[in-house]
PDB file of N, CA and C in Angstrom:
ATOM      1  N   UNK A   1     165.735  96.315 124.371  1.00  0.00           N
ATOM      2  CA  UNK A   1     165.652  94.891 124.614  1.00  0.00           C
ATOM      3  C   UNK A   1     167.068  94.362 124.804  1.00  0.00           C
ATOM      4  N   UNK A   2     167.156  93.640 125.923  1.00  0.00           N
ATOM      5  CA  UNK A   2     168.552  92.710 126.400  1.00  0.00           C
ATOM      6  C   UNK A   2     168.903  91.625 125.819  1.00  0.00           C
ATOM      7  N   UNK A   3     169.279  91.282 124.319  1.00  0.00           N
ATOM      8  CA  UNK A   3     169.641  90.439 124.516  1.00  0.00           C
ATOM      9  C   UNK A   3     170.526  89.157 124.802  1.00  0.00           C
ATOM     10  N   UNK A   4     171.426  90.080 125.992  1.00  0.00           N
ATOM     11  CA  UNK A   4     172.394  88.651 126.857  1.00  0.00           C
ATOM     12  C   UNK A   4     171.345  89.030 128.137  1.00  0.00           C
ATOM     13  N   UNK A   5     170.318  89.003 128.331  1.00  0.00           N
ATOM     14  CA  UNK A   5     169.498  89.084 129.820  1.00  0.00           C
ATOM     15  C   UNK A   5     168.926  87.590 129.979  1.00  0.00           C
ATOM     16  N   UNK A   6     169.588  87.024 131.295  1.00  0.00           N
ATOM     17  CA  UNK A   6     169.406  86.311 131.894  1.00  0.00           C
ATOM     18  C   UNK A   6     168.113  85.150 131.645  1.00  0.00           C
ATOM     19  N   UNK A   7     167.631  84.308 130.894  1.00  0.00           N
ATOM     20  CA  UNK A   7     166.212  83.772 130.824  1.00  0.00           C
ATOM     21  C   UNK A   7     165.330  83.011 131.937  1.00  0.00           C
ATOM     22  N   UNK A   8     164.095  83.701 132.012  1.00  0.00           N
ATOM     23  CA  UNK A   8     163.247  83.477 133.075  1.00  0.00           C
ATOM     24  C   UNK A   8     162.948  81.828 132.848  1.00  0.00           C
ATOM     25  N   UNK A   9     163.385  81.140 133.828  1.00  0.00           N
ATOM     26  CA  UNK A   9     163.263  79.520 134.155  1.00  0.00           C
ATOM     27  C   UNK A   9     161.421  79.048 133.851  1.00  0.00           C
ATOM     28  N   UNK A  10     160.918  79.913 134.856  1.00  0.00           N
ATOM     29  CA  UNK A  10     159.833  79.848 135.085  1.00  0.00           C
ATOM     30  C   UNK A  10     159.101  80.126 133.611  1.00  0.00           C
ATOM     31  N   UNK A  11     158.912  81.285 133.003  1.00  0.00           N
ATOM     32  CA  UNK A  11     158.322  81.606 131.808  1.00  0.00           C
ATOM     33  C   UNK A  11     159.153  80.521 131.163  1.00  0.00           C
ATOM     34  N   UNK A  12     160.244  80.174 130.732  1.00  0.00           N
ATOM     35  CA  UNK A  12     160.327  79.133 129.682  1.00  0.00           C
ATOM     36  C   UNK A  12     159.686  77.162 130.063  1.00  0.00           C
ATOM     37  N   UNK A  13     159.907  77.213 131.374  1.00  0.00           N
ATOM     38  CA  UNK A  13     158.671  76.259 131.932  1.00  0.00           C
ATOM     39  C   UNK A  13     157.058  76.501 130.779  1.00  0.00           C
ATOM     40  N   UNK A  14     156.570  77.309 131.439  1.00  0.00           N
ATOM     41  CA  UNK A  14     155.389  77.549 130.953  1.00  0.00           C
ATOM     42  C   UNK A  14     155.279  77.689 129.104  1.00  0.00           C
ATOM     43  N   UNK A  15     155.913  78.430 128.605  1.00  0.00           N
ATOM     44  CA  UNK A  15     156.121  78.137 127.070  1.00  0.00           C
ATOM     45  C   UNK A  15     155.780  77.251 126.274  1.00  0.00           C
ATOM     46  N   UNK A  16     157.032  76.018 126.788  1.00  0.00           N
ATOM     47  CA  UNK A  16     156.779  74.553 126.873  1.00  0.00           C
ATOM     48  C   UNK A  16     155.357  73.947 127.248  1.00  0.00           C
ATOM     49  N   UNK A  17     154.731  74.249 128.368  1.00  0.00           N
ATOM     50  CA  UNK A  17     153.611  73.916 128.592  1.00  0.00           C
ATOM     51  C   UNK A  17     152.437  74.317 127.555  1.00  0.00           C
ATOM     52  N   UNK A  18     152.551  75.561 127.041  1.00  0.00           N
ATOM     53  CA  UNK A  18     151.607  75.662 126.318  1.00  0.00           C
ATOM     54  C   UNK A  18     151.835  74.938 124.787  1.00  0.00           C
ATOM     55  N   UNK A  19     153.088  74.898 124.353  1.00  0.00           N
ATOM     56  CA  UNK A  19     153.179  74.427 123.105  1.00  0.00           C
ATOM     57  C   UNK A  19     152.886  72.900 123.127  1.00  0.00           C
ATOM     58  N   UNK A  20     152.888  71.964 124.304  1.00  0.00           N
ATOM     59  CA  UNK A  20     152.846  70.856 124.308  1.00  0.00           C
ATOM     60  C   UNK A  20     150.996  70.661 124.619  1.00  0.00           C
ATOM     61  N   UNK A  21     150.374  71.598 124.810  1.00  0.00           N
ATOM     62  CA  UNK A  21     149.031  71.382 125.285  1.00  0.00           C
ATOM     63  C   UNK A  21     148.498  71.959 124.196  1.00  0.00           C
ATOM     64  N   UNK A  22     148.945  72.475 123.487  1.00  0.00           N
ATOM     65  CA  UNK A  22     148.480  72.932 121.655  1.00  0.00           C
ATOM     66  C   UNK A  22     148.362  72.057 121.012  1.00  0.00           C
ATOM     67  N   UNK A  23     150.027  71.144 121.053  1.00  0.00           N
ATOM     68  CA  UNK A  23     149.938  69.800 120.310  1.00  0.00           C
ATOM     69  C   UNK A  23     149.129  69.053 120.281  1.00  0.00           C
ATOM     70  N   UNK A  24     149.095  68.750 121.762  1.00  0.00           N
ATOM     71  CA  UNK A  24     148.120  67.370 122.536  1.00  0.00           C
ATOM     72  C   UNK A  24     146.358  67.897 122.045  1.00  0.00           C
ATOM     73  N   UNK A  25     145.637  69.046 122.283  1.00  0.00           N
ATOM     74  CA  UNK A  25     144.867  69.157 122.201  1.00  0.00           C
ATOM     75  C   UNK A  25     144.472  69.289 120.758  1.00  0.00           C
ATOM     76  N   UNK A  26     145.523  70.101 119.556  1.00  0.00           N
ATOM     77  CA  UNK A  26     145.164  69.977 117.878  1.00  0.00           C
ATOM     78  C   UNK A  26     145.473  68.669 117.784  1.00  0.00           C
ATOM     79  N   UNK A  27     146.238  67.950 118.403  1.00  0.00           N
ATOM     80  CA  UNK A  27     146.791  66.365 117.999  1.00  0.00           C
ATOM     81  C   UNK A  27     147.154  67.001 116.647  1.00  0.00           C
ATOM     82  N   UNK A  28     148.428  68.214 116.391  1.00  0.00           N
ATOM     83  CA  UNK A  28     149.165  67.655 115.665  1.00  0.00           C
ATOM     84  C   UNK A  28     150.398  66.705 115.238  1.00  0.00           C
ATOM     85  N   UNK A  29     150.892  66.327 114.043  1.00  0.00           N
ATOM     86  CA  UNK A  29     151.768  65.436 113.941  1.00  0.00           C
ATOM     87  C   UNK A  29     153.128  66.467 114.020  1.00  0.00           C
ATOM     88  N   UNK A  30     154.254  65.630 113.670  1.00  0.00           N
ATOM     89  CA  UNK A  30     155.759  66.287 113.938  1.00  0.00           C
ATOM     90  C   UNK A  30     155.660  67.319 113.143  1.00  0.00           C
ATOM     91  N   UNK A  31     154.697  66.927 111.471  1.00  0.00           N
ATOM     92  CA  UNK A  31     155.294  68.304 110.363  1.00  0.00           C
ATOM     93  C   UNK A  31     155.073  69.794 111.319  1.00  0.00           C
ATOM     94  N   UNK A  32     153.842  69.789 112.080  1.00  0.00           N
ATOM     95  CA  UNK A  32     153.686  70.599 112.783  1.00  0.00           C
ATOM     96  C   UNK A  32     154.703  71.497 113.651  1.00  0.00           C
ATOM     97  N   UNK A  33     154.641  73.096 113.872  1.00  0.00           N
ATOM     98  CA  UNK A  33     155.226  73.564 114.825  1.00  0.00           C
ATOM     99  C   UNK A  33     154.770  74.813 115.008  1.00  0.00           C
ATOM    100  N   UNK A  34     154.892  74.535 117.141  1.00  0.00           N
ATOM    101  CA  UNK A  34     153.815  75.534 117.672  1.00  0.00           C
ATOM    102  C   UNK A  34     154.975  76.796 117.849  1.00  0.00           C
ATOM    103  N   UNK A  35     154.656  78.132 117.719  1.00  0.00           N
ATOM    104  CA  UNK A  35     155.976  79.263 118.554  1.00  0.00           C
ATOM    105  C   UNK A  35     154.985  79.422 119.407  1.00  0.00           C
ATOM    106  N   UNK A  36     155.359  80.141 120.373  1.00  0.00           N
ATOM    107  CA  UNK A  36     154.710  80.898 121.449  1.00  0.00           C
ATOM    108  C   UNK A  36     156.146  82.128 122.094  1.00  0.00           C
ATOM    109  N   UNK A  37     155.466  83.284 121.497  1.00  0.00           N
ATOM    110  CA  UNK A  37     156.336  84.710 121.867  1.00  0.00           C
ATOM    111  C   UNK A  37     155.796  85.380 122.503  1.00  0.00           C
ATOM    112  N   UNK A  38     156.012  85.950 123.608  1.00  0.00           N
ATOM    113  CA  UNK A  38     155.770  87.412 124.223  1.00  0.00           C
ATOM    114  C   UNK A  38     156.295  88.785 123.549  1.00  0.00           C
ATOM    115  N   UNK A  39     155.638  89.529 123.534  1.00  0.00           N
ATOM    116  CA  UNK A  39     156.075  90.635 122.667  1.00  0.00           C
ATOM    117  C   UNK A  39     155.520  91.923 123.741  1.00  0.00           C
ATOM    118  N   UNK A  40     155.861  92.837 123.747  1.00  0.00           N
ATOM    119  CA  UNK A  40     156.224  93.915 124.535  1.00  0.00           C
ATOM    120  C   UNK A  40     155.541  95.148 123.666  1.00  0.00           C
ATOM    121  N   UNK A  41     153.965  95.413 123.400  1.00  0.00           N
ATOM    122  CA  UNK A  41     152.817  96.132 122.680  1.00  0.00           C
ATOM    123  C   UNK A  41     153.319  97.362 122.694  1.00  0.00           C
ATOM    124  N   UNK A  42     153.481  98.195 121.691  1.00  0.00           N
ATOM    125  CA  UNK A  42     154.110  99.551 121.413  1.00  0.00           C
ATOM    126  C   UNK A  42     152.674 100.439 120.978  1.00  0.00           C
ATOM    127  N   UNK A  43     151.525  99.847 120.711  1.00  0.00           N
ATOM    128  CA  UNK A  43     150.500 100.047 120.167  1.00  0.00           C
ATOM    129  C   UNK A  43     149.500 100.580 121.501  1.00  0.00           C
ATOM    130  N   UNK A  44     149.312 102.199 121.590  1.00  0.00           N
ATOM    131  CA  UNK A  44     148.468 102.740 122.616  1.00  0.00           C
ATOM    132  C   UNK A  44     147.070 102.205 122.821  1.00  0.00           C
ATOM    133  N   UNK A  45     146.588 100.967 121.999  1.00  0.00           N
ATOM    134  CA  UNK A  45     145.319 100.839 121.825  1.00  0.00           C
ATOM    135  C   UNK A  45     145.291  99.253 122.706  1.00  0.00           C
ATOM    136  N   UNK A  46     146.898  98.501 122.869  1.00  0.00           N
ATOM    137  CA  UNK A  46     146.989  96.950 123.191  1.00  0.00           C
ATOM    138  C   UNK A  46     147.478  97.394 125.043  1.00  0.00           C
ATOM    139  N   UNK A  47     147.339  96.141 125.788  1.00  0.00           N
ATOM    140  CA  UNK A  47     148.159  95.916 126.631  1.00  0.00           C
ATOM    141  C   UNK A  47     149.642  96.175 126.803  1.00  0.00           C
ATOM    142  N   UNK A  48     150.333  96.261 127.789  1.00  0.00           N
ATOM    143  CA  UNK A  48     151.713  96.242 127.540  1.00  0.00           C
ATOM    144  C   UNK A  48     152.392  94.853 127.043  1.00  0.00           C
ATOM    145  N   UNK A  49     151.721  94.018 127.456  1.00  0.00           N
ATOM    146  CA  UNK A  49     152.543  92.849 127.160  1.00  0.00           C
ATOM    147  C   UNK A  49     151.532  91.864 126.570  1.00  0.00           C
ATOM    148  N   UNK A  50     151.616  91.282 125.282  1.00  0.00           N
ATOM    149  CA  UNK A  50     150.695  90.133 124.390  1.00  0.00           C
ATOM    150  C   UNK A  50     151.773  89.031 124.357  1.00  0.00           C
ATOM    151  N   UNK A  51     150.799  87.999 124.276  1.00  0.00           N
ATOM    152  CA  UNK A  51     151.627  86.563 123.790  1.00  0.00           C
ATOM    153  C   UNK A  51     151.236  86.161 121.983  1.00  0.00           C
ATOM    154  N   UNK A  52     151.399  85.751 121.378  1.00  0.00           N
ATOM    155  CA  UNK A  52     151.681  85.308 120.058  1.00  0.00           C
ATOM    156  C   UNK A  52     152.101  84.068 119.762  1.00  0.00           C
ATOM    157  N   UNK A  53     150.994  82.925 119.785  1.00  0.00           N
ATOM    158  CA  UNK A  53     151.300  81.769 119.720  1.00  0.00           C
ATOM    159  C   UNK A  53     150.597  81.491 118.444  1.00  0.00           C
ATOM    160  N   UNK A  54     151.810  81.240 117.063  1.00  0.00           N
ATOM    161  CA  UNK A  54     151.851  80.603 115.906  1.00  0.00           C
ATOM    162  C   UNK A  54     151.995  79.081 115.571  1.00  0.00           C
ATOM    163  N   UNK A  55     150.946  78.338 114.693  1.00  0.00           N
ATOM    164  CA  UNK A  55     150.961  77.562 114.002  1.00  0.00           C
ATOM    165  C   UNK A  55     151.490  77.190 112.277  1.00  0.00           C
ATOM    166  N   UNK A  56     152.261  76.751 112.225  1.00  0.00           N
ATOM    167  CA  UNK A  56     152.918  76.132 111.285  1.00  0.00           C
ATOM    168  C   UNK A  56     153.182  74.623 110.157  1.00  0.00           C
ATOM    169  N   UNK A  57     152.269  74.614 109.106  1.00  0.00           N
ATOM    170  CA  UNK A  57     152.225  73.217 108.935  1.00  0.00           C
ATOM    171  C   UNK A  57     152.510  73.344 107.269  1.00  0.00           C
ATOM    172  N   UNK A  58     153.597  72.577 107.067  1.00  0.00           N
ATOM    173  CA  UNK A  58     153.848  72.098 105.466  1.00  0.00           C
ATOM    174  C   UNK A  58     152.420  72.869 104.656  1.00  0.00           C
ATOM    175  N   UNK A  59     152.564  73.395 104.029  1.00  0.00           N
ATOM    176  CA  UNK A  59     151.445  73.259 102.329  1.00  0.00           C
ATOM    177  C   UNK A  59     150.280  73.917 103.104  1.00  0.00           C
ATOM    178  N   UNK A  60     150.158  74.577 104.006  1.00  0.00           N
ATOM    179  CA  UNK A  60     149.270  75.079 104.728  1.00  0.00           C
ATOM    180  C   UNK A  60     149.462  76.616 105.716  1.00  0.00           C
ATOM    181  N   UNK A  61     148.645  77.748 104.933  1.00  0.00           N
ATOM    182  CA  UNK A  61     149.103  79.118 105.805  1.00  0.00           C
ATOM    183  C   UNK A  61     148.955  79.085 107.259  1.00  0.00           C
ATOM    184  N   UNK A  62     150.038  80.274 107.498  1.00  0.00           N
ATOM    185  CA  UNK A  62     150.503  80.005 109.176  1.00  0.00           C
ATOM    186  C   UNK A  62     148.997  80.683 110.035  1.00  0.00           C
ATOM    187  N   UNK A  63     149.044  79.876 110.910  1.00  0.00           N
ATOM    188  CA  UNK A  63     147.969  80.291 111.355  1.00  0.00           C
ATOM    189  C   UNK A  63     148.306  81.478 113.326  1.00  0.00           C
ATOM    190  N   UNK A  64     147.816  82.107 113.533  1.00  0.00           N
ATOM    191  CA  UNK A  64     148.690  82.874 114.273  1.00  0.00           C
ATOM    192  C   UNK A  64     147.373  83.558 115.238  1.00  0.00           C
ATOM    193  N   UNK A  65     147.403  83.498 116.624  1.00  0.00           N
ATOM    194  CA  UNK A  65     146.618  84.000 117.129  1.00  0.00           C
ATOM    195  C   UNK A  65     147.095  84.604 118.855  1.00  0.00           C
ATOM    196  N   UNK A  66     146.509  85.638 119.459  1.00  0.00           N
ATOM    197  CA  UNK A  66     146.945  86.958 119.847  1.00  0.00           C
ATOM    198  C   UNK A  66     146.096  86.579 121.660  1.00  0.00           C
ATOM    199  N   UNK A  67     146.576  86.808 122.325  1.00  0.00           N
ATOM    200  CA  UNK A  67     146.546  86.462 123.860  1.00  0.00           C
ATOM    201  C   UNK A  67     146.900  87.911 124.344  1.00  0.00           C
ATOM    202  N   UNK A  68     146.068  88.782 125.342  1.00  0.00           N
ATOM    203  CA  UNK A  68     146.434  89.884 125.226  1.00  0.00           C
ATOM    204  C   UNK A  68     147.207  89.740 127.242  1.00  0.00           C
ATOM    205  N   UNK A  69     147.771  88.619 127.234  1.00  0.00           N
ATOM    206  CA  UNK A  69     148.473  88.859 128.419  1.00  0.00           C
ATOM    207  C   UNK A  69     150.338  88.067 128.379  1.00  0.00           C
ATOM    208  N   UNK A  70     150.382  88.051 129.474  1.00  0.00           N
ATOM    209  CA  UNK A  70     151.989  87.380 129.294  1.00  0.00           C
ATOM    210  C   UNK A  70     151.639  86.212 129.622  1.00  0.00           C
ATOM    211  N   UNK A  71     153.054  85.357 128.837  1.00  0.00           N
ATOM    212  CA  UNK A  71     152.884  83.744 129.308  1.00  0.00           C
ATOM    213  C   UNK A  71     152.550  83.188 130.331  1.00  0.00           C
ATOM    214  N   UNK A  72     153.030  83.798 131.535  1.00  0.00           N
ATOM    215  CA  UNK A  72     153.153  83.237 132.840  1.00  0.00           C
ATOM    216  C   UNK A  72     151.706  83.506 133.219  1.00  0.00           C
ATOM    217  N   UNK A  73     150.823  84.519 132.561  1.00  0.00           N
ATOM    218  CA  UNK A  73     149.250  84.406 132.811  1.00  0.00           C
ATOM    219  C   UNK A  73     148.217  83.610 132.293  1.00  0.00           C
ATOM    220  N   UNK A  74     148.757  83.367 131.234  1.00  0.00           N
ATOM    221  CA  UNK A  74     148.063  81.880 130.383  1.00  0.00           C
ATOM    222  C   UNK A  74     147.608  80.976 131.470  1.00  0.00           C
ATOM    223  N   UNK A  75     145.845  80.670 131.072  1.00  0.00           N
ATOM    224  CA  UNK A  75     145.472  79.627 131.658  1.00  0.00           C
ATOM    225  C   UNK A  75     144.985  78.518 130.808  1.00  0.00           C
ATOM    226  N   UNK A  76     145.048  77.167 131.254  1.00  0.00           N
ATOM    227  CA  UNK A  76     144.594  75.741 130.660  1.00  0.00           C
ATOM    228  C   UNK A  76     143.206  76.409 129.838  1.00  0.00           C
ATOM    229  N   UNK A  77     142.250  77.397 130.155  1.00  0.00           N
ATOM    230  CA  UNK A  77     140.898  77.687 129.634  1.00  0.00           C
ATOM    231  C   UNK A  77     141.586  78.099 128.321  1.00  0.00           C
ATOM    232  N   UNK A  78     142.432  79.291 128.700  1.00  0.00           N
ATOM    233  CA  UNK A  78     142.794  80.462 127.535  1.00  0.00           C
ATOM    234  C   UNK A  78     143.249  79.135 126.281  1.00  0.00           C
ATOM    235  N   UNK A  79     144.075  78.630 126.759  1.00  0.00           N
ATOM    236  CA  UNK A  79     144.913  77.327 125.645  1.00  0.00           C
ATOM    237  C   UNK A  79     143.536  76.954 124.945  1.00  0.00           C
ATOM    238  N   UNK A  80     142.939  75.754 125.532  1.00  0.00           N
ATOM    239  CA  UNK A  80     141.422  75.266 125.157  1.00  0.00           C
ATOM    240  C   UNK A  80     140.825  76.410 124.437  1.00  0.00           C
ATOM    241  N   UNK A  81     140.472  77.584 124.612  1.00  0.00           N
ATOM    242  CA  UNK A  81     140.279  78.597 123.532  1.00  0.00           C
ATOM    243  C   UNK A  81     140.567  78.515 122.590  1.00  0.00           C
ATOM    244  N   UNK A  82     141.379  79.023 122.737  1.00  0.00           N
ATOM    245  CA  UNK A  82     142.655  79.700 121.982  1.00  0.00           C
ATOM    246  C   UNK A  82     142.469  77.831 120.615  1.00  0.00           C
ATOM    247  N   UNK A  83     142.742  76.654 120.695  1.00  0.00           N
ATOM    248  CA  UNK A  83     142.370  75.554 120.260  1.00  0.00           C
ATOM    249  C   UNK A  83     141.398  75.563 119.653  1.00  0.00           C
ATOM    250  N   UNK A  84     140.179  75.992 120.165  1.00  0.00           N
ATOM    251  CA  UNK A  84     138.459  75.566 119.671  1.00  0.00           C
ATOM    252  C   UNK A  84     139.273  76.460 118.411  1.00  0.00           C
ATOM    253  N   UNK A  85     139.521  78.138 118.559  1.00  0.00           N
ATOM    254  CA  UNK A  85     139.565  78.668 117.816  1.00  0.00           C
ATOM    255  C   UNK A  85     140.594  78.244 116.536  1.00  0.00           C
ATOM    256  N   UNK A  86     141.217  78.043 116.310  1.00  0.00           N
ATOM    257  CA  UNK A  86     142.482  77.429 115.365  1.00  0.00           C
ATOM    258  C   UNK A  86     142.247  76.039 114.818  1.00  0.00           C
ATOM    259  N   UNK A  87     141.166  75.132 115.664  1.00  0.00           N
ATOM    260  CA  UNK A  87     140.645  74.257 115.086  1.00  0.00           C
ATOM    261  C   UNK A  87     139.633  74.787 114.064  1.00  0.00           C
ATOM    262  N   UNK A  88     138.842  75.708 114.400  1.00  0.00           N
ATOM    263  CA  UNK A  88     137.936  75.963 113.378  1.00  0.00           C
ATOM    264  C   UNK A  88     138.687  77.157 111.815  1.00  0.00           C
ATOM    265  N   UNK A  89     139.756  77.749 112.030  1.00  0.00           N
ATOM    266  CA  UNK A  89     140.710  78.250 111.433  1.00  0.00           C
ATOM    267  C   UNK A  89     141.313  76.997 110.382  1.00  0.00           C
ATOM    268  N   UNK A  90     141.420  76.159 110.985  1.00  0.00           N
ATOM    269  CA  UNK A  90     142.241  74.609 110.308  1.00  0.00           C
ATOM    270  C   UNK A  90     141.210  74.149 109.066  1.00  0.00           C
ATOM    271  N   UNK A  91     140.137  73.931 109.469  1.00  0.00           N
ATOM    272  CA  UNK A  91     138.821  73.963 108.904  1.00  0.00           C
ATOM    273  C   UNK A  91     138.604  74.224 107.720  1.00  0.00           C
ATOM    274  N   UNK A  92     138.798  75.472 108.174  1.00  0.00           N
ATOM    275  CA  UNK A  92     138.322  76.714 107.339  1.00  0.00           C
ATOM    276  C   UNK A  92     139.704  76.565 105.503  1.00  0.00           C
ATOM    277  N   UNK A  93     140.587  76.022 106.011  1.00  0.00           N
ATOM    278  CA  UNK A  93     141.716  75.979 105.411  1.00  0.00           C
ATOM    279  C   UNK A  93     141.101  74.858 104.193  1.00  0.00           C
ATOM    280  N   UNK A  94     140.866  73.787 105.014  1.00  0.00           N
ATOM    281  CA  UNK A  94     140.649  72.854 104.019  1.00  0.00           C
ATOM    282  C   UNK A  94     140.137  72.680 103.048  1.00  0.00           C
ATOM    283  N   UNK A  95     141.276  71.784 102.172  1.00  0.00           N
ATOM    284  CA  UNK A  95     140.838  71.692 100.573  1.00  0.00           C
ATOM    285  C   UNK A  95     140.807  70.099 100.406  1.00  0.00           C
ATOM    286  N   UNK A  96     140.760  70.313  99.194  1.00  0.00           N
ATOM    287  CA  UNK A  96     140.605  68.328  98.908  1.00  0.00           C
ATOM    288  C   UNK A  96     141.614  67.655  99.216  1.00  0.00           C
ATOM    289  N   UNK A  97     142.711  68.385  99.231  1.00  0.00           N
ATOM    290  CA  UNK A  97     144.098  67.706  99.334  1.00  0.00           C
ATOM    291  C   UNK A  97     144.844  67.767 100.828  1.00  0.00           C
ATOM    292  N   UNK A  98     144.434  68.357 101.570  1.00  0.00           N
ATOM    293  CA  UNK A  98     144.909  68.171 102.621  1.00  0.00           C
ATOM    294  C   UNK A  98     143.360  67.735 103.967  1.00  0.00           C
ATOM    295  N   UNK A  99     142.326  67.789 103.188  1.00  0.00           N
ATOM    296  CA  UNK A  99     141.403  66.624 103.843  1.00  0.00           C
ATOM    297  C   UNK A  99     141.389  66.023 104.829  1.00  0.00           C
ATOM    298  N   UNK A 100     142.377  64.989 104.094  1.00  0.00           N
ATOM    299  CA  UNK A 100     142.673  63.627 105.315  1.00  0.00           C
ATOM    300  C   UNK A 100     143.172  63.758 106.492  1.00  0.00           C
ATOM    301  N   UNK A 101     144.290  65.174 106.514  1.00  0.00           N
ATOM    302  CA  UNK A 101     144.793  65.679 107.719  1.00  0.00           C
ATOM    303  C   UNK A 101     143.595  66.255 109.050  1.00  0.00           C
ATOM    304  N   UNK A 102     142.730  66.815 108.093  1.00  0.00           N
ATOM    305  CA  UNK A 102     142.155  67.731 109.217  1.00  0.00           C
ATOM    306  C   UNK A 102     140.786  66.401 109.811  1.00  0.00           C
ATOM    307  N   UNK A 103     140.543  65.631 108.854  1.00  0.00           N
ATOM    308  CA  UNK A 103     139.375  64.572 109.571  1.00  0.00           C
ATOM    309  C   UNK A 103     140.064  63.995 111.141  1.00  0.00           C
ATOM    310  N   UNK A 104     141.700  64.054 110.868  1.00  0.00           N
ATOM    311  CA  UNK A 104     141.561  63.649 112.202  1.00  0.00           C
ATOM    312  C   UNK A 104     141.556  64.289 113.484  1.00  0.00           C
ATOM    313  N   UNK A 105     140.956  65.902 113.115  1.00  0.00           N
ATOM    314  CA  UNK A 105     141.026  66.556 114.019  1.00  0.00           C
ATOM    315  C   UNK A 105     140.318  66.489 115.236  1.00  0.00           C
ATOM    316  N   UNK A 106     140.310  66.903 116.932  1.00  0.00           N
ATOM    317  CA  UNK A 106     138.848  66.672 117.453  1.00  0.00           C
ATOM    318  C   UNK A 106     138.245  67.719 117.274  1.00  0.00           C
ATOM    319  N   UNK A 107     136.511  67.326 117.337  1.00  0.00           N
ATOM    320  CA  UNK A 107     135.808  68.784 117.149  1.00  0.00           C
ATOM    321  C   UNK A 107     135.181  68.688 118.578  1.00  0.00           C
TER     322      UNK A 107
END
């Protein structure tokens, strides 16, 4: 792995796009934060190339889910997925005390 190699304009375009259509669609607040990594599968059983887009929120385990293509293949569906799923993950989390957060989720 290079890392002084040149960064793809385009893939970091798209990055952005997905982390901002994570936001918009969990409607989370600032405590929130989305990663979105490409990782390069060493595993004979995966693709060569997975994406890894993690969720992150105060007082609440990271929530982390697996795209078995590269960023630049990500579609608006896969995101919306990829959402239904982590919304119901969010869910699943909830306790009495962090409640109020997830009512304002959409279902």
């Amino acid at each position: 792995m290079n890392l002084f190699a040149k960064k793809n304009p385009e893939k970091m375009q798209q990055t952005q796009v997905i982390k901002r259509r994570v936001i918009e669609l969990l409607e989370l607040n600032d405590d929130a934060t989305v990663m979105v990594t490409e990782l390069n599968c060493q595993d004979e059983d995966c693709p060569e190339v997975e994406t890894v887009i993690a969720l992150f929120r105060p007082g609440v385990a990271e929530i982390k889910s697996t795209l078995h293509s590269s960023i630049e293949e990500i579609s608006e569906e896969d995101i919306q997925n990829l959402c239904q799923s982590v919304r119901a993950k969010v869910l699943a989390q909830t306790t009495p005390t962090n409640l109020e957060e997830v009512n304002d989720l959409p279902l």
